[in-house]
PDB file of N, CA and C in Angstrom:
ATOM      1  N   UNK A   1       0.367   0.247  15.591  1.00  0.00           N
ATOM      2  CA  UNK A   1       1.783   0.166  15.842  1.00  0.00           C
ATOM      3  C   UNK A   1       2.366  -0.925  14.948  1.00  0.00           C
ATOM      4  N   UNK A   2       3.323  -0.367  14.380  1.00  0.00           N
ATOM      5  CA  UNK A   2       4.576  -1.819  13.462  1.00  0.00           C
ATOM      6  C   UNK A   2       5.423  -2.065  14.033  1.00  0.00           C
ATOM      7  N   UNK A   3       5.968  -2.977  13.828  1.00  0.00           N
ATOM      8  CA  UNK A   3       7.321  -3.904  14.316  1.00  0.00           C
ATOM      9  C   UNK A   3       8.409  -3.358  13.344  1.00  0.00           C
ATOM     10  N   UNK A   4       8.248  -2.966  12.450  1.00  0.00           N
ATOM     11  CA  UNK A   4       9.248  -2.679  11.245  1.00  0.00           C
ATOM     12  C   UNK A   4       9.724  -4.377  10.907  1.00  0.00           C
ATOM     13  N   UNK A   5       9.041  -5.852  10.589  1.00  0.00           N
ATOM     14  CA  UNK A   5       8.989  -6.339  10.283  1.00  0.00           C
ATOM     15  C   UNK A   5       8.619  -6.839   8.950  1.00  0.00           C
ATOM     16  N   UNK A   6       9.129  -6.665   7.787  1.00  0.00           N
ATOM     17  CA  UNK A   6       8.783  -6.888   6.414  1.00  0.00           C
ATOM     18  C   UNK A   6       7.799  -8.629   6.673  1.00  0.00           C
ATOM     19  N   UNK A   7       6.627  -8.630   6.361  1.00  0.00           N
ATOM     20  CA  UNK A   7       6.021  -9.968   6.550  1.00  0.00           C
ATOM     21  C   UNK A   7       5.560 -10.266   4.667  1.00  0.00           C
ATOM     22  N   UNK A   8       5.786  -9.037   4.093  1.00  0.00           N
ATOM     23  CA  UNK A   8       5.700  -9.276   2.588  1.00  0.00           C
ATOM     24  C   UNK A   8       6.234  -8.369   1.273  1.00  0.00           C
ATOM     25  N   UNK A   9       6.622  -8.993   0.414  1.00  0.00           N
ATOM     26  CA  UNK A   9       6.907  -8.137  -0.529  1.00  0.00           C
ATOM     27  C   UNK A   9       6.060  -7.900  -1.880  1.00  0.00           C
ATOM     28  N   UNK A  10       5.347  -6.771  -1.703  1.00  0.00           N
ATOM     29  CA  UNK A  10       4.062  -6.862  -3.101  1.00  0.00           C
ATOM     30  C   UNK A  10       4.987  -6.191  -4.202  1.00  0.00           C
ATOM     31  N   UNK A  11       3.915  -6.032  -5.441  1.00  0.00           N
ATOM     32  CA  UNK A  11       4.260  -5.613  -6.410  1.00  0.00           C
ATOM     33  C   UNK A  11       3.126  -4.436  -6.580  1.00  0.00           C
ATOM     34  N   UNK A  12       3.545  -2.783  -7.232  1.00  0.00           N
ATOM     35  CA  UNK A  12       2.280  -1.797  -7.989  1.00  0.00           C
ATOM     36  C   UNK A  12       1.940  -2.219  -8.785  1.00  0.00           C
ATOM     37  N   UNK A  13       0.741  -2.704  -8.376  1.00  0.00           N
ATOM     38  CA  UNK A  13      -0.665  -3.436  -9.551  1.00  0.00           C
ATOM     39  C   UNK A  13      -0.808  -1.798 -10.619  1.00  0.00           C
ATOM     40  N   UNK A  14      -1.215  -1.428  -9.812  1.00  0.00           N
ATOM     41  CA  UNK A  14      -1.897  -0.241 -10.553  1.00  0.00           C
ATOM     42  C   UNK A  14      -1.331   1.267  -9.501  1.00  0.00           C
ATOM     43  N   UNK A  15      -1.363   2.529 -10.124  1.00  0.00           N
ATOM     44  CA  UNK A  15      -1.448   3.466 -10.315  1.00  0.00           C
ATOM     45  C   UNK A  15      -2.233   4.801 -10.646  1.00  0.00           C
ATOM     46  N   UNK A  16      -2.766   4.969  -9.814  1.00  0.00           N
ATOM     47  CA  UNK A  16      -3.334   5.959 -10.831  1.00  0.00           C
ATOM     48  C   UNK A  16      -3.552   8.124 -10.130  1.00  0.00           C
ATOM     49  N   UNK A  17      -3.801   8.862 -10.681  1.00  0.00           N
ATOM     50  CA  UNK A  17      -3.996   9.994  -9.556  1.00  0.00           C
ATOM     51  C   UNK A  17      -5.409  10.237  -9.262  1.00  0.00           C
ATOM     52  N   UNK A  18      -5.806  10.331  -8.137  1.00  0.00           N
ATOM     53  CA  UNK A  18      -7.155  10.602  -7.656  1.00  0.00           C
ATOM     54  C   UNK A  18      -6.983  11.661  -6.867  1.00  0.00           C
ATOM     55  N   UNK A  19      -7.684  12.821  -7.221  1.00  0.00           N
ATOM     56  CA  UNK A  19      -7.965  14.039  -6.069  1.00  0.00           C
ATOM     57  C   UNK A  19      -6.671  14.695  -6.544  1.00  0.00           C
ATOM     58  N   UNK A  20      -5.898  14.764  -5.450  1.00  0.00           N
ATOM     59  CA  UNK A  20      -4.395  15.752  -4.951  1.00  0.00           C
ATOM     60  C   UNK A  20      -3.330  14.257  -4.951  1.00  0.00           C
ATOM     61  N   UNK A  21      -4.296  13.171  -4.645  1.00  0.00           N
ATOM     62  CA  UNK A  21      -3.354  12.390  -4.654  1.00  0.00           C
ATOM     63  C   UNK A  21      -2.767  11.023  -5.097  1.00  0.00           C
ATOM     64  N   UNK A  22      -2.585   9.891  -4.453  1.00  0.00           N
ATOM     65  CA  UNK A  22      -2.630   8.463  -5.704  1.00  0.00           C
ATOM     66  C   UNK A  22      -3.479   7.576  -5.105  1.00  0.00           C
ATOM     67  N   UNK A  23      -3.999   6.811  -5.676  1.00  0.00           N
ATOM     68  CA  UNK A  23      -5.013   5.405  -5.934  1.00  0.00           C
ATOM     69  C   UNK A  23      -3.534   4.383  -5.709  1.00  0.00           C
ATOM     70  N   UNK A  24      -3.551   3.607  -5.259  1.00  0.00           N
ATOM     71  CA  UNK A  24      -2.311   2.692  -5.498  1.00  0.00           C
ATOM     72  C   UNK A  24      -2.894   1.301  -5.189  1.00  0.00           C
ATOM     73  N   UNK A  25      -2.954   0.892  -6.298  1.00  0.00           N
ATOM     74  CA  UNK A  25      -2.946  -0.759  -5.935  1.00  0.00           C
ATOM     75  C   UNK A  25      -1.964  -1.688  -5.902  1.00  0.00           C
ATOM     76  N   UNK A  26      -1.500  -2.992  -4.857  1.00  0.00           N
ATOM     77  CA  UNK A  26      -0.812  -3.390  -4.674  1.00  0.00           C
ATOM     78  C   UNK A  26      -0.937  -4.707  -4.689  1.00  0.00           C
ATOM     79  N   UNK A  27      -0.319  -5.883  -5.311  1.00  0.00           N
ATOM     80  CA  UNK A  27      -0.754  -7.132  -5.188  1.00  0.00           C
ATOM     81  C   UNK A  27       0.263  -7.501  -4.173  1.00  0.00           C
ATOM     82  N   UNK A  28      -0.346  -8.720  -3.792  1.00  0.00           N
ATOM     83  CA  UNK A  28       0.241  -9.280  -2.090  1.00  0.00           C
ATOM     84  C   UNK A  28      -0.936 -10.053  -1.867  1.00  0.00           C
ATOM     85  N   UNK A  29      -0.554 -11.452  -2.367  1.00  0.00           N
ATOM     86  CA  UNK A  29      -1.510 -12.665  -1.986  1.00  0.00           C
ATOM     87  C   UNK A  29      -1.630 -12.811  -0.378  1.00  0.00           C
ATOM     88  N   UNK A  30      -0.685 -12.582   0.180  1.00  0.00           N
ATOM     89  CA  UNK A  30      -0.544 -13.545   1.579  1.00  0.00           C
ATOM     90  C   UNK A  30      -1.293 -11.950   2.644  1.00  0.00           C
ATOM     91  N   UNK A  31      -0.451 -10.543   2.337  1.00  0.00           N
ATOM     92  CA  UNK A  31      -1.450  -9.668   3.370  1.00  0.00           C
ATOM     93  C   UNK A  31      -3.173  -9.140   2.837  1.00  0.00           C
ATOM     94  N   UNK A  32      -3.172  -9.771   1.959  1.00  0.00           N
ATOM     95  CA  UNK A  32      -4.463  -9.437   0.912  1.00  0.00           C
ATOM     96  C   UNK A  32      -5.839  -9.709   1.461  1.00  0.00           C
ATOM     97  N   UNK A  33      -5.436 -11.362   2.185  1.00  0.00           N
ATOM     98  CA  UNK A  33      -6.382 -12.429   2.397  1.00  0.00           C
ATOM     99  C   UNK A  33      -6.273 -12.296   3.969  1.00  0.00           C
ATOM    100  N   UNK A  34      -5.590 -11.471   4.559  1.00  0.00           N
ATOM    101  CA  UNK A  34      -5.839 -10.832   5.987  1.00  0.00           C
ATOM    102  C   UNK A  34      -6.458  -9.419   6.339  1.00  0.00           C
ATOM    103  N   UNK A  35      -6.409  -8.882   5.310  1.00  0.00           N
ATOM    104  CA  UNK A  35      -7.354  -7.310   5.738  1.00  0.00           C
ATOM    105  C   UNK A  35      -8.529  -7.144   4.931  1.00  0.00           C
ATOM    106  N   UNK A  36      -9.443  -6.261   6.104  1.00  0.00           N
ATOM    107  CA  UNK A  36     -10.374  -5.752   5.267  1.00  0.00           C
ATOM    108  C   UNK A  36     -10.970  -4.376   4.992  1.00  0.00           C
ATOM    109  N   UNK A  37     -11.490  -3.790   4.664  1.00  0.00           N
ATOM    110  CA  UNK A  37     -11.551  -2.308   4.292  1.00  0.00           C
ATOM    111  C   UNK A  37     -11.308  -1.731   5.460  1.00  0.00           C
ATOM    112  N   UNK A  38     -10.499  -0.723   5.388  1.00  0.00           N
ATOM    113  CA  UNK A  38     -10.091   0.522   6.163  1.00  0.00           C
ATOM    114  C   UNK A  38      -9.287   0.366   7.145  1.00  0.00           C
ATOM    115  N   UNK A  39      -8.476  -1.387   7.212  1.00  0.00           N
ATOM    116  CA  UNK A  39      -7.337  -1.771   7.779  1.00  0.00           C
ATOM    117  C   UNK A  39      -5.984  -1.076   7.637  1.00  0.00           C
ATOM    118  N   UNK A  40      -4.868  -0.674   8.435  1.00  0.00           N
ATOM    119  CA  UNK A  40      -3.845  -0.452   7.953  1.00  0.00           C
ATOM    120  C   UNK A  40      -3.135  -1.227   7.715  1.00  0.00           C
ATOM    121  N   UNK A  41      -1.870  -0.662   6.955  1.00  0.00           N
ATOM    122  CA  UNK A  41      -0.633  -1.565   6.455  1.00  0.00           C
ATOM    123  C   UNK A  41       0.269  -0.625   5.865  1.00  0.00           C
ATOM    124  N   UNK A  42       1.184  -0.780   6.475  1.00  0.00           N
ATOM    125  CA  UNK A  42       3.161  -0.186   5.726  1.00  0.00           C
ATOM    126  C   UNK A  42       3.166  -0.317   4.842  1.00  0.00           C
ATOM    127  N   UNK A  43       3.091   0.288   4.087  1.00  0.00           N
ATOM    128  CA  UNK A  43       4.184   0.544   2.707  1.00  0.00           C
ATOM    129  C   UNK A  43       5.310   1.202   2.730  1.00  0.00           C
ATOM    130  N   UNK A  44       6.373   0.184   2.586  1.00  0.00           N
ATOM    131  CA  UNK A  44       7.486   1.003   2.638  1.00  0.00           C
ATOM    132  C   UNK A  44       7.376   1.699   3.582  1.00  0.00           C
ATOM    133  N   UNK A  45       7.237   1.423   5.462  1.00  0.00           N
ATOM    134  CA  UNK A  45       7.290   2.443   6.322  1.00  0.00           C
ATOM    135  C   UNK A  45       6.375   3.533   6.390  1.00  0.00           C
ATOM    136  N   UNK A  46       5.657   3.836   5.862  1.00  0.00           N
ATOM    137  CA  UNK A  46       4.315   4.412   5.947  1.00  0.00           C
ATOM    138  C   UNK A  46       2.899   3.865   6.273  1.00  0.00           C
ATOM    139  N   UNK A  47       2.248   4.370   6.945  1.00  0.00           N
ATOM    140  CA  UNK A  47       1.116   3.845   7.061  1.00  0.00           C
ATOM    141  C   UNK A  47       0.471   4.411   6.506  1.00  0.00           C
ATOM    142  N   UNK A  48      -0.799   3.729   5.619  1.00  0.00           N
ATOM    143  CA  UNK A  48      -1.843   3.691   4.600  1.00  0.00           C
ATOM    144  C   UNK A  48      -3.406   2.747   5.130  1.00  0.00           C
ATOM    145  N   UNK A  49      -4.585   3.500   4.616  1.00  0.00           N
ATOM    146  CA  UNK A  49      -5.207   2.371   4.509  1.00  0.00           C
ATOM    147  C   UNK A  49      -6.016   1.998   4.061  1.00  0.00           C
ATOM    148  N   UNK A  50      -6.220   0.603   4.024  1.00  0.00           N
ATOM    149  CA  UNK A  50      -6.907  -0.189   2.707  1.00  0.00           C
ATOM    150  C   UNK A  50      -8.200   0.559   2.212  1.00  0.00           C
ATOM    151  N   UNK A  51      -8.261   0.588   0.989  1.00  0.00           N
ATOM    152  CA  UNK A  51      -9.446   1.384   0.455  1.00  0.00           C
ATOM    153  C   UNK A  51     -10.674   0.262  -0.001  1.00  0.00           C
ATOM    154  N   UNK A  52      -9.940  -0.751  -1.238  1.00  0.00           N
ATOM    155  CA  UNK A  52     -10.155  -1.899  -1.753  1.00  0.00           C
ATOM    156  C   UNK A  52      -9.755  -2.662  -1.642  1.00  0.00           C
ATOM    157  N   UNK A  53     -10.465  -4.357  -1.625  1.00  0.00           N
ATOM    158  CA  UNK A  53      -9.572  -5.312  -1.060  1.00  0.00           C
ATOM    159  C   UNK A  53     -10.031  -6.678  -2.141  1.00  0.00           C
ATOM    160  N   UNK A  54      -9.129  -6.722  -2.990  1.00  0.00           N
ATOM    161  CA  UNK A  54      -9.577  -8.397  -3.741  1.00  0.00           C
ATOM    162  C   UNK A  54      -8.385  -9.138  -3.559  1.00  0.00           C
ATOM    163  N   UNK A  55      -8.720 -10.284  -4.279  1.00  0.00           N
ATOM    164  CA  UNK A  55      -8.497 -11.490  -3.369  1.00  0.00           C
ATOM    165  C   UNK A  55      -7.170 -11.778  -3.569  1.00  0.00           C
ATOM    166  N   UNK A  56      -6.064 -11.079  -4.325  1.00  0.00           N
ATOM    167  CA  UNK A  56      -4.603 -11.092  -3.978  1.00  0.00           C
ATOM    168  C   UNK A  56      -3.637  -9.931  -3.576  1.00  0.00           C
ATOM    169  N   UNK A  57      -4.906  -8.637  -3.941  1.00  0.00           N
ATOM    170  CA  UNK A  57      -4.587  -7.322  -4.238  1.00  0.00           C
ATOM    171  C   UNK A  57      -5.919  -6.580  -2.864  1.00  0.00           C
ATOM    172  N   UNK A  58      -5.034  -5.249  -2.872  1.00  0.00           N
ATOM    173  CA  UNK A  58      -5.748  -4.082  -2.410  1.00  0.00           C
ATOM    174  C   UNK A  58      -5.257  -2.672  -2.927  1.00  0.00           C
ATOM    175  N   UNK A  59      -6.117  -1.690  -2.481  1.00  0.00           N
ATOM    176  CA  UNK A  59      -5.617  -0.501  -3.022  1.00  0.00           C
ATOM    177  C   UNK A  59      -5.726   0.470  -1.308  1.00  0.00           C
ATOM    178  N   UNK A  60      -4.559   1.513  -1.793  1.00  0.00           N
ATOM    179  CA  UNK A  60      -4.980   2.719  -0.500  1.00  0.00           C
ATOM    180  C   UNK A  60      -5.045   3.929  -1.627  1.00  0.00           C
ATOM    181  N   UNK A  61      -4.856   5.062  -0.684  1.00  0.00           N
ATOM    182  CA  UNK A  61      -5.111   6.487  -1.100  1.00  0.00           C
ATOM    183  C   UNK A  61      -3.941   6.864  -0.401  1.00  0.00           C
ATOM    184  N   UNK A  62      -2.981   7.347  -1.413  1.00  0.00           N
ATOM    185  CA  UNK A  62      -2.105   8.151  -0.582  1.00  0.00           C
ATOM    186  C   UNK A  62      -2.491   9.502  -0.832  1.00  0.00           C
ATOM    187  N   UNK A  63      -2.635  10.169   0.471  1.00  0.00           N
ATOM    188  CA  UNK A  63      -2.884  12.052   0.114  1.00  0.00           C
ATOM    189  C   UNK A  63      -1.667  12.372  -0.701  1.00  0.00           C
ATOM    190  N   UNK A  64      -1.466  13.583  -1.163  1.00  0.00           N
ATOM    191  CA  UNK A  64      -0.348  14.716  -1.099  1.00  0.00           C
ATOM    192  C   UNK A  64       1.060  14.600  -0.608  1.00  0.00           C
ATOM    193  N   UNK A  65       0.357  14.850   0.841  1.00  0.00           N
ATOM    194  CA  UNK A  65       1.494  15.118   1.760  1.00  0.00           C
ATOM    195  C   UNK A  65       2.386  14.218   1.602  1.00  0.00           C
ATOM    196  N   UNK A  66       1.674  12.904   1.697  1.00  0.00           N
ATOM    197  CA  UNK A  66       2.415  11.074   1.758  1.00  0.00           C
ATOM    198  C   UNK A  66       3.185  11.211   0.658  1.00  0.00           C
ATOM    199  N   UNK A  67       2.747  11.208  -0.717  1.00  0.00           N
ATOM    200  CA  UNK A  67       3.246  10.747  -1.603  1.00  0.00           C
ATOM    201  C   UNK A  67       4.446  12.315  -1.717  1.00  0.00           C
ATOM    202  N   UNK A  68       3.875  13.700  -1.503  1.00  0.00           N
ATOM    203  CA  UNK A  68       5.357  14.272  -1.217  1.00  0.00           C
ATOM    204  C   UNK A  68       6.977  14.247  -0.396  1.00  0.00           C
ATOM    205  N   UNK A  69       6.353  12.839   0.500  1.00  0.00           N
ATOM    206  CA  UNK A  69       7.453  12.867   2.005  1.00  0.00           C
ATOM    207  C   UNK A  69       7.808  11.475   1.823  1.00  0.00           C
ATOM    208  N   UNK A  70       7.499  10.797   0.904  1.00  0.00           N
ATOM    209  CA  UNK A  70       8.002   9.635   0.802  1.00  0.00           C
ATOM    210  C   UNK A  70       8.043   9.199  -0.562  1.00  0.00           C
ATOM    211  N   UNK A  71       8.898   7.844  -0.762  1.00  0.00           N
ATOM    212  CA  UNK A  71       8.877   7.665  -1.896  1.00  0.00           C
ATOM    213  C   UNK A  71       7.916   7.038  -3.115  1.00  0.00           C
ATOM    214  N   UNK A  72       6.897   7.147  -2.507  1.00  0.00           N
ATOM    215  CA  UNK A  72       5.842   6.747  -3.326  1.00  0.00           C
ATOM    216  C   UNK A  72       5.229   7.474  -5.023  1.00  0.00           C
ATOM    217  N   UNK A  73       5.920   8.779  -4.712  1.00  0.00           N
ATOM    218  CA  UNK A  73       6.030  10.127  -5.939  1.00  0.00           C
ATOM    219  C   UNK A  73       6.869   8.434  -7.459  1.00  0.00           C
ATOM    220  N   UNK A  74       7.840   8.100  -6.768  1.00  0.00           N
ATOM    221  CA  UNK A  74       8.637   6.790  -7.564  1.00  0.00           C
ATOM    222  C   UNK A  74       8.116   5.760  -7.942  1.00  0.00           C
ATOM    223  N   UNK A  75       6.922   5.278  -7.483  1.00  0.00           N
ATOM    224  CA  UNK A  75       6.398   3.757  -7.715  1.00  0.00           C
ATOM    225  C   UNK A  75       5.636   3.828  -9.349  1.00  0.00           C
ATOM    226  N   UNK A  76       5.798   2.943 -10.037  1.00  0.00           N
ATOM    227  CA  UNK A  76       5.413   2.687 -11.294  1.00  0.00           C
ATOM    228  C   UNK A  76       4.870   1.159 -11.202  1.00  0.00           C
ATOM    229  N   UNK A  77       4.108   0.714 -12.541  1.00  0.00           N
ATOM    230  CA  UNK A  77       3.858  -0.768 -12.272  1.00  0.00           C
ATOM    231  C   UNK A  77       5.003  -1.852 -12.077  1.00  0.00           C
ATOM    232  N   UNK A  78       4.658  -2.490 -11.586  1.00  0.00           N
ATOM    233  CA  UNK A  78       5.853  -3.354 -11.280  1.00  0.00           C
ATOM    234  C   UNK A  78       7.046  -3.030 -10.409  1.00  0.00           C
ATOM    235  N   UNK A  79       6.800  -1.774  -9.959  1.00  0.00           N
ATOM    236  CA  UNK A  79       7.890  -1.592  -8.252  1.00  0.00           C
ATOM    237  C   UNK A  79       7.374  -2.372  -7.100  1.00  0.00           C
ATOM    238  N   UNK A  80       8.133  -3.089  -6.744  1.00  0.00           N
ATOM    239  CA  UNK A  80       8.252  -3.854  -5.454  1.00  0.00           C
ATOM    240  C   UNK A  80       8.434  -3.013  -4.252  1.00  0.00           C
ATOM    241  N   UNK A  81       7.452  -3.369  -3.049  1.00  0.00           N
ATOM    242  CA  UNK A  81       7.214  -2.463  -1.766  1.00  0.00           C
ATOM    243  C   UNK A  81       7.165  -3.469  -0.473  1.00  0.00           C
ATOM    244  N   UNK A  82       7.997  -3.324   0.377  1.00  0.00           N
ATOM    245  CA  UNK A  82       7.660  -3.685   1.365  1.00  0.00           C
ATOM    246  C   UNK A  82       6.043  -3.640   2.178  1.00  0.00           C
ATOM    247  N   UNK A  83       5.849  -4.140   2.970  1.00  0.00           N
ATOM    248  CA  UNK A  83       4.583  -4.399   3.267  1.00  0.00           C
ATOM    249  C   UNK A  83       4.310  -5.117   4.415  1.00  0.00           C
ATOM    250  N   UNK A  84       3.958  -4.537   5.552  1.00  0.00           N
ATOM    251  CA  UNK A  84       3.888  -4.755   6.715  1.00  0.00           C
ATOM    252  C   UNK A  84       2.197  -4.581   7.500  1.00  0.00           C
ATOM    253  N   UNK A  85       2.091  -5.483   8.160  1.00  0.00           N
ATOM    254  CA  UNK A  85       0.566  -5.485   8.738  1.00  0.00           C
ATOM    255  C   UNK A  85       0.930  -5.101  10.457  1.00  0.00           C
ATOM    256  N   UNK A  86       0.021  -4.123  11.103  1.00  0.00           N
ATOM    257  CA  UNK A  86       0.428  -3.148  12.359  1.00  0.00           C
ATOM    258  C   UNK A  86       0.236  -4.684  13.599  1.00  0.00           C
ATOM    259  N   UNK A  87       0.507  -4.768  14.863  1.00  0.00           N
ATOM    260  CA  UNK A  87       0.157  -5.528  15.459  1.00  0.00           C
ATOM    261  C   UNK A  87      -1.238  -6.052  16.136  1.00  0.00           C
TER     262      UNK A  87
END
């Protein structure tokens, strides 16, 4: 469950397509150094979850569906995303 509380604002490290769908890495020093593999976290109001986790950055997997129903189809390097950790 989220609060719809923004607790950070990352930046798209990386990009890339895997499968049907995207690899997305995200830097975010401060929720980075709180999760660990297969944790969730908001992006932009979606829930995702952590695939990879280094030490300022992580990555998820967005399927298909995600990246068709939201705006993630838009993110390039250097788009800024909200970023929220569940309670």
């Amino acid at each position: 469950m989220f609060t719809g509380i923004i607790q950070e604002i990352g930046e798209i490290k990386q990009i890339r397509k895997k499968g049907d769908g995207l690899a997305i890495g995200v830097t975010a020093p401060k929720i980075a150094t709180s999760l660990r593999k297969g944790d969730s976290v908001g992006i932009n109001g979606a829930c995702q979850t952590a695939t990879i986790i280094g030490d300022d950055w992580f990555e998820v997997y967005a399927m298909l569906e995600t990246v068709n129903r939201t705006n993630f189809k838009a993110f390039q390097t250097g788009t800024q995303v909200n970023l929220e950790l569940p309670l």
